[in-house]
C-alpha atoms as a PDB file:
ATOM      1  CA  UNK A   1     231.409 -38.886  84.979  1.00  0.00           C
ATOM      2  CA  UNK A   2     229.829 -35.810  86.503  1.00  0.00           C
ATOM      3  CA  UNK A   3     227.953 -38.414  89.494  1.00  0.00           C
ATOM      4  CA  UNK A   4     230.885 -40.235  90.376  1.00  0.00           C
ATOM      5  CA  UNK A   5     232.871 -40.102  93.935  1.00  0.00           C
ATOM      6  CA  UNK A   6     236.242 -41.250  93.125  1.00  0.00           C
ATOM      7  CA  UNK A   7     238.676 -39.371  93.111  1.00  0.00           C
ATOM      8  CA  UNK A   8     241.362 -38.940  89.868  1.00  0.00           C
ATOM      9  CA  UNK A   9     244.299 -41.229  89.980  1.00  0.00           C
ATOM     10  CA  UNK A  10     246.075 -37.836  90.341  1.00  0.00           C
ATOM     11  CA  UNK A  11     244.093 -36.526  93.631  1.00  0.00           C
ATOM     12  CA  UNK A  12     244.490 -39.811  95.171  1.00  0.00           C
ATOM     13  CA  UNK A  13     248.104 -39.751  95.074  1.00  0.00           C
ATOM     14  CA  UNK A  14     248.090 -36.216  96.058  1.00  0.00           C
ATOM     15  CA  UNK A  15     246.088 -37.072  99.270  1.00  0.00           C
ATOM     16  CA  UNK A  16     248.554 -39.933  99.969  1.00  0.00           C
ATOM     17  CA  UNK A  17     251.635 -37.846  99.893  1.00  0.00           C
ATOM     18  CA  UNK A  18     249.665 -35.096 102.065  1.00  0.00           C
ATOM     19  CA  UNK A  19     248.823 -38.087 104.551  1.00  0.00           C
ATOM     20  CA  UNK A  20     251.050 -38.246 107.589  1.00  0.00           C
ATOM     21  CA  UNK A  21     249.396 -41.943 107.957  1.00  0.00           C
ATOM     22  CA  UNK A  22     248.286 -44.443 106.638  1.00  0.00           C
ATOM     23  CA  UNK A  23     246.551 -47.322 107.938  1.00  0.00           C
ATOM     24  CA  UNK A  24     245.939 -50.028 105.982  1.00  0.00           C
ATOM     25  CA  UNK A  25     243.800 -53.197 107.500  1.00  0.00           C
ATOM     26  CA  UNK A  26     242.977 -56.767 106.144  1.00  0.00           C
ATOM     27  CA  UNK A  27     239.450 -56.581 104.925  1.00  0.00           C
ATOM     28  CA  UNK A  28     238.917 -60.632 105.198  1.00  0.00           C
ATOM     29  CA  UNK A  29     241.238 -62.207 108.008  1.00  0.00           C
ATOM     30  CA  UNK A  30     241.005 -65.657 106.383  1.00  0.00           C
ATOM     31  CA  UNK A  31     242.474 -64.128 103.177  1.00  0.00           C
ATOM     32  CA  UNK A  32     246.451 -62.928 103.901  1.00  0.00           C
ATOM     33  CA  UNK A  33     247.464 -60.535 101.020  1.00  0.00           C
ATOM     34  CA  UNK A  34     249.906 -57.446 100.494  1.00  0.00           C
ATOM     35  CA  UNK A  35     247.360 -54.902  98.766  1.00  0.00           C
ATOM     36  CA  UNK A  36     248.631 -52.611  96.294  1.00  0.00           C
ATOM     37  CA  UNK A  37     247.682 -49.708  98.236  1.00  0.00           C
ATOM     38  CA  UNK A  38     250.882 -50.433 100.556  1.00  0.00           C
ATOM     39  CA  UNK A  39     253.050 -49.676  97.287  1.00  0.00           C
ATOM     40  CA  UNK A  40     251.173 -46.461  96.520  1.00  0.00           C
ATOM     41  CA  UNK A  41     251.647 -45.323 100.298  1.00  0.00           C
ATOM     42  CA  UNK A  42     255.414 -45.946 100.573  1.00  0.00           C
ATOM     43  CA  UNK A  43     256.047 -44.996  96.665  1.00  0.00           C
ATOM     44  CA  UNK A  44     253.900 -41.987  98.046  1.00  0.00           C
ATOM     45  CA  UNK A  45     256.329 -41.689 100.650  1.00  0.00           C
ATOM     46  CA  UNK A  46     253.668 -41.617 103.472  1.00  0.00           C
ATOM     47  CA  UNK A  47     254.201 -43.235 106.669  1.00  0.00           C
ATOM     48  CA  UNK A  48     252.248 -46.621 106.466  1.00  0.00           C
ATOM     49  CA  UNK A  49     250.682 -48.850 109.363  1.00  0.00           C
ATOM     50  CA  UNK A  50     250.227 -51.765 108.254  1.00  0.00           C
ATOM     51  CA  UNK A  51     247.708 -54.852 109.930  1.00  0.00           C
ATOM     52  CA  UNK A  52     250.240 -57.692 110.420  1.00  0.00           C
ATOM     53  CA  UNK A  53     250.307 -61.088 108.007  1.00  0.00           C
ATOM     54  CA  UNK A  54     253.041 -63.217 106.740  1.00  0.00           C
ATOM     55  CA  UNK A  55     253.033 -61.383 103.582  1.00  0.00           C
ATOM     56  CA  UNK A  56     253.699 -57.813 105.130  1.00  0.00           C
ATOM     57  CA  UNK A  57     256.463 -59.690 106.823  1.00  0.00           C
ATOM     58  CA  UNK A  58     257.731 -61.392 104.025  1.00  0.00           C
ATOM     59  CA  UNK A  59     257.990 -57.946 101.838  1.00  0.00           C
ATOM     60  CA  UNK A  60     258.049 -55.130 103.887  1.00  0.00           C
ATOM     61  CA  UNK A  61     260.835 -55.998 106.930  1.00  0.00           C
ATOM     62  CA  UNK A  62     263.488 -53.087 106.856  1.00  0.00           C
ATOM     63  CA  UNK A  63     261.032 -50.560 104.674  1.00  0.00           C
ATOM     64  CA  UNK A  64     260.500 -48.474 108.224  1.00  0.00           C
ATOM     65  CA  UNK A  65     256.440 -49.971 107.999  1.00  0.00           C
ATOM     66  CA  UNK A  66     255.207 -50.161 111.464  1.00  0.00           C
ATOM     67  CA  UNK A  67     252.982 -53.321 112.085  1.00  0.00           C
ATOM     68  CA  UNK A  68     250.168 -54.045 114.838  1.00  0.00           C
ATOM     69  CA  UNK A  69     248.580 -57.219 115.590  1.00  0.00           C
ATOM     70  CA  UNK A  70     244.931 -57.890 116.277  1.00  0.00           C
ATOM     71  CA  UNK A  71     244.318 -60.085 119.158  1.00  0.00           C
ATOM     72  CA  UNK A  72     241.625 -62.585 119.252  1.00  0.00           C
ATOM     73  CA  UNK A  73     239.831 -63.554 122.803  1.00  0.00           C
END
């Protein structure tokens, strides 16, 4: 499709592994999920920052992912 702005499952991975981060967030807070993107990033080999939840813990402890935790006030 000549109109369409994604890019080739090829490029994409090509800009991961070019990426010296990347950040990956929880879209909906109420709804705690390991996306696929953090496989693509670390199969990648990219250097991933990844929004805390118990399912980032539960998978990704001792895979060198860095973690940050949003506070609420």
């Amino acid at each position: 499709m000549s109109d369409d702005n994604y890019l080739s499952d090829e490029d994409y991975a090509k800009e991961i592994s070019e990426s010296r981060i990347v950040i990956n967030t929880q879209t909906q807070p109420e709804r705690i999920q390991l996306k696929g993107r953090v496989c693509q990033v670390l199969s990648c080999g990219s250097f991933l920052l990844e929004q805390k939840n118990r399912e980032s813990d539960r998978f990704l402890t001792g895979m060198g992912v860095e973690t940050w935790e949003t506070s609420t006030i």
